[in-house]
N, C-alpha and C. Protein backbone atom coordinates (compact mmCIF):
# COMPACT_ATOMS: atom_id res chain seq x y z
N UNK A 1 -9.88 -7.26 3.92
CA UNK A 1 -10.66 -6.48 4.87
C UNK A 1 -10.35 -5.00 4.70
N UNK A 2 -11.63 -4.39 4.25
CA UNK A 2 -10.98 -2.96 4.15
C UNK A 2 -10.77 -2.19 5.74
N UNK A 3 -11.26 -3.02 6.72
CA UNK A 3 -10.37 -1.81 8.07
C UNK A 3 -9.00 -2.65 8.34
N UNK A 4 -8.87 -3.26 7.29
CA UNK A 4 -6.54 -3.03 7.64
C UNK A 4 -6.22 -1.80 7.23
N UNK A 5 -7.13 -1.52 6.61
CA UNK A 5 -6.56 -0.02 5.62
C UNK A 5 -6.25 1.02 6.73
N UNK A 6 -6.90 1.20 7.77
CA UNK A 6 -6.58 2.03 9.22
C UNK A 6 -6.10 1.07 10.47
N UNK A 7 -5.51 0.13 10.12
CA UNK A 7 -5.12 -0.48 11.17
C UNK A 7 -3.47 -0.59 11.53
N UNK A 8 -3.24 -0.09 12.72
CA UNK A 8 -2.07 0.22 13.18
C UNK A 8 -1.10 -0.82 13.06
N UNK A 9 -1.82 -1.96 13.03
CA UNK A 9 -0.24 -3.37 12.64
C UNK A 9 -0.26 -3.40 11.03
N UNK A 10 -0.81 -2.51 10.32
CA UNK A 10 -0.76 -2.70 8.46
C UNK A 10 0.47 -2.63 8.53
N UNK A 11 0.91 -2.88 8.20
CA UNK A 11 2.65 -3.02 7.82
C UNK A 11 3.09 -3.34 6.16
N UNK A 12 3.73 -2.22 5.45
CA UNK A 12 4.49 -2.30 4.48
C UNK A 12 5.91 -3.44 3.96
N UNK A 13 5.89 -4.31 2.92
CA UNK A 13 6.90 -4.86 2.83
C UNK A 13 7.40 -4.39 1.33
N UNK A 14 8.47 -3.53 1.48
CA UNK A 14 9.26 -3.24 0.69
C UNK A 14 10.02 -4.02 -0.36
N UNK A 15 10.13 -5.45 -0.19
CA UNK A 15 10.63 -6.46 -1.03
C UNK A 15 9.33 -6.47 -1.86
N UNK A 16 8.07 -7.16 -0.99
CA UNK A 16 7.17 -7.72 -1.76
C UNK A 16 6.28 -6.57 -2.51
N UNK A 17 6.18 -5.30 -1.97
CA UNK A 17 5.51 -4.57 -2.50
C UNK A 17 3.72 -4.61 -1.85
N UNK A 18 4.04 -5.14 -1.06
CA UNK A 18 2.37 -5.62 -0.30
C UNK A 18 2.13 -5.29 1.16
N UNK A 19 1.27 -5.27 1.51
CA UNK A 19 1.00 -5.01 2.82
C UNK A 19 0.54 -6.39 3.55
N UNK A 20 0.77 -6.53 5.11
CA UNK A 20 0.60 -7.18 5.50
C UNK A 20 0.10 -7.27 7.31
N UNK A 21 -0.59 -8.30 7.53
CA UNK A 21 -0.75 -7.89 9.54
C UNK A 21 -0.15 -8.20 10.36
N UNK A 22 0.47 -6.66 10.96
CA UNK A 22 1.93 -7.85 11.43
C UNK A 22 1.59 -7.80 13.10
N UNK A 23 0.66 -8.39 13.52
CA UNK A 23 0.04 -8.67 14.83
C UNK A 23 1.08 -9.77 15.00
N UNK A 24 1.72 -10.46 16.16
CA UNK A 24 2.70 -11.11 16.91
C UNK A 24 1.53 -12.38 17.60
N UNK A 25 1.08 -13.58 16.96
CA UNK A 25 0.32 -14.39 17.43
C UNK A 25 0.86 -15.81 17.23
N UNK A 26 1.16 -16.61 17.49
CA UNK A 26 0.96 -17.96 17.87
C UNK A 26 0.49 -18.68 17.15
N UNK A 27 0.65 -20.00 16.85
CA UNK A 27 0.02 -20.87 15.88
C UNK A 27 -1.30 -21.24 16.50
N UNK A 28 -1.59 -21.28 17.30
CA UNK A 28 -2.53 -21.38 18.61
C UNK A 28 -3.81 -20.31 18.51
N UNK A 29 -3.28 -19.28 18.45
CA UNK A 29 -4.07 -18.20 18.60
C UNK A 29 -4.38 -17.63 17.28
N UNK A 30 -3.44 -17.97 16.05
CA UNK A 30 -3.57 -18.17 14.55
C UNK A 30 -5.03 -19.07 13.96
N UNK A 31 -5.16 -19.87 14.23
CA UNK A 31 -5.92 -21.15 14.77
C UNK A 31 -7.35 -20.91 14.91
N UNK A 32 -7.33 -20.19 15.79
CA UNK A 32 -8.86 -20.05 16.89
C UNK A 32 -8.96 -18.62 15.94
N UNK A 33 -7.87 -17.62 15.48
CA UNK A 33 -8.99 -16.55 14.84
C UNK A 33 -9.00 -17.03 12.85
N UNK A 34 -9.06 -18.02 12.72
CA UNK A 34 -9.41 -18.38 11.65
C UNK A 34 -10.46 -19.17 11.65
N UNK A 35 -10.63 -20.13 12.59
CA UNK A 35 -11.85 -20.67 12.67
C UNK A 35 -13.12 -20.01 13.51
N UNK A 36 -12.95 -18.53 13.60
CA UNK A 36 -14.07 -17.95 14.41
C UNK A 36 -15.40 -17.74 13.15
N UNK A 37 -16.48 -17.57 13.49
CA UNK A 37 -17.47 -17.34 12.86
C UNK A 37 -17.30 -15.83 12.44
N UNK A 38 -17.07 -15.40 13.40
CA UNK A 38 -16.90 -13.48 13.22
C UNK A 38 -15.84 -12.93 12.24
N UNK A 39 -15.59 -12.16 11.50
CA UNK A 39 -14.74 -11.82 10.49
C UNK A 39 -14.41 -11.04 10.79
N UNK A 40 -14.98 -9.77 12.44
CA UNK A 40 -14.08 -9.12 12.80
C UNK A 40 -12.65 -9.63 13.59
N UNK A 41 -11.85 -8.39 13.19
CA UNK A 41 -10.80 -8.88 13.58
C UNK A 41 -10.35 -8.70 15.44
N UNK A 42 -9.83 -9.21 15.84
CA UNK A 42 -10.06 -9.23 17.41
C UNK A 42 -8.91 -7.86 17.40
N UNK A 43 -7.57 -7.72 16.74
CA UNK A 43 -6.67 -6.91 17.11
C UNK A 43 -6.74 -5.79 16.11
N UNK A 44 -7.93 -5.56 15.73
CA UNK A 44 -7.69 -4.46 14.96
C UNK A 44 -7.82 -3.02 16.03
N UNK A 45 -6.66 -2.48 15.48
CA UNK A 45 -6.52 -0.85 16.62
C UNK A 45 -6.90 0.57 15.63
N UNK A 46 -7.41 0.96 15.80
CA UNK A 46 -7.17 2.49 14.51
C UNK A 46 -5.80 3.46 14.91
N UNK A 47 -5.38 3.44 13.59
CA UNK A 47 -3.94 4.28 13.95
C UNK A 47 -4.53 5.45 13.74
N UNK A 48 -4.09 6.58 14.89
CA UNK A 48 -4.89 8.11 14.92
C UNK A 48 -3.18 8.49 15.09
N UNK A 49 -3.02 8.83 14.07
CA UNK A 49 -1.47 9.60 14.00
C UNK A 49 -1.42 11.33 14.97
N UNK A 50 -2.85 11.20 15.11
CA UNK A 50 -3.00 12.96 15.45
C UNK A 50 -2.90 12.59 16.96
N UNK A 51 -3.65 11.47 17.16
CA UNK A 51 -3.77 10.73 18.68
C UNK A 51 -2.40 10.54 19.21
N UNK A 52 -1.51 9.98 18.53
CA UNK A 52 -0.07 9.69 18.99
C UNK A 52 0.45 10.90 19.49
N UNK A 53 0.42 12.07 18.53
CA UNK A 53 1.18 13.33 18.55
C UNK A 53 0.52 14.10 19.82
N UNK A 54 -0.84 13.67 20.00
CA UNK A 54 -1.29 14.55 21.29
C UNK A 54 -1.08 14.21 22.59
N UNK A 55 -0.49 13.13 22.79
CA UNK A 55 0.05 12.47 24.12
C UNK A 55 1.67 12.69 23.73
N UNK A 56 1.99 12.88 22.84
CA UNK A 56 3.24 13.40 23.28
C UNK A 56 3.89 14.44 23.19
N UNK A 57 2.64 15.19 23.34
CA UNK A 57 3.01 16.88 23.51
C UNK A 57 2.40 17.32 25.33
């Protein structure tokens, strides 16, 4: 999916050399978003690095 490419759970693995989604879900909830019809992703967030920095100024 190219919007992991801006998505705030993309997560780097330094062993493997790969990226990965590191959303915190359940075998349960693993489950139900694999068998959805929709290919969007339910937890995709956009990381706005500029967004972070402006709430914490």
């Amino acid at each position: 999916m190219a919007q992991c490419d801006t998505c705030m759970f993309n997560s780097y693995d330094e062993e493997t050399g790969e990226y990965y989604c590191d959303v915190n879900v359940d075998e349960d909830e693993y489950a139900r978003l694999e068998s959805r019809k929709s290919k969007e992703c339910p937890y995709y967030r956009n990381y706005d690095e500029y967004g972070v920095v402006k709430h914490q100024m």
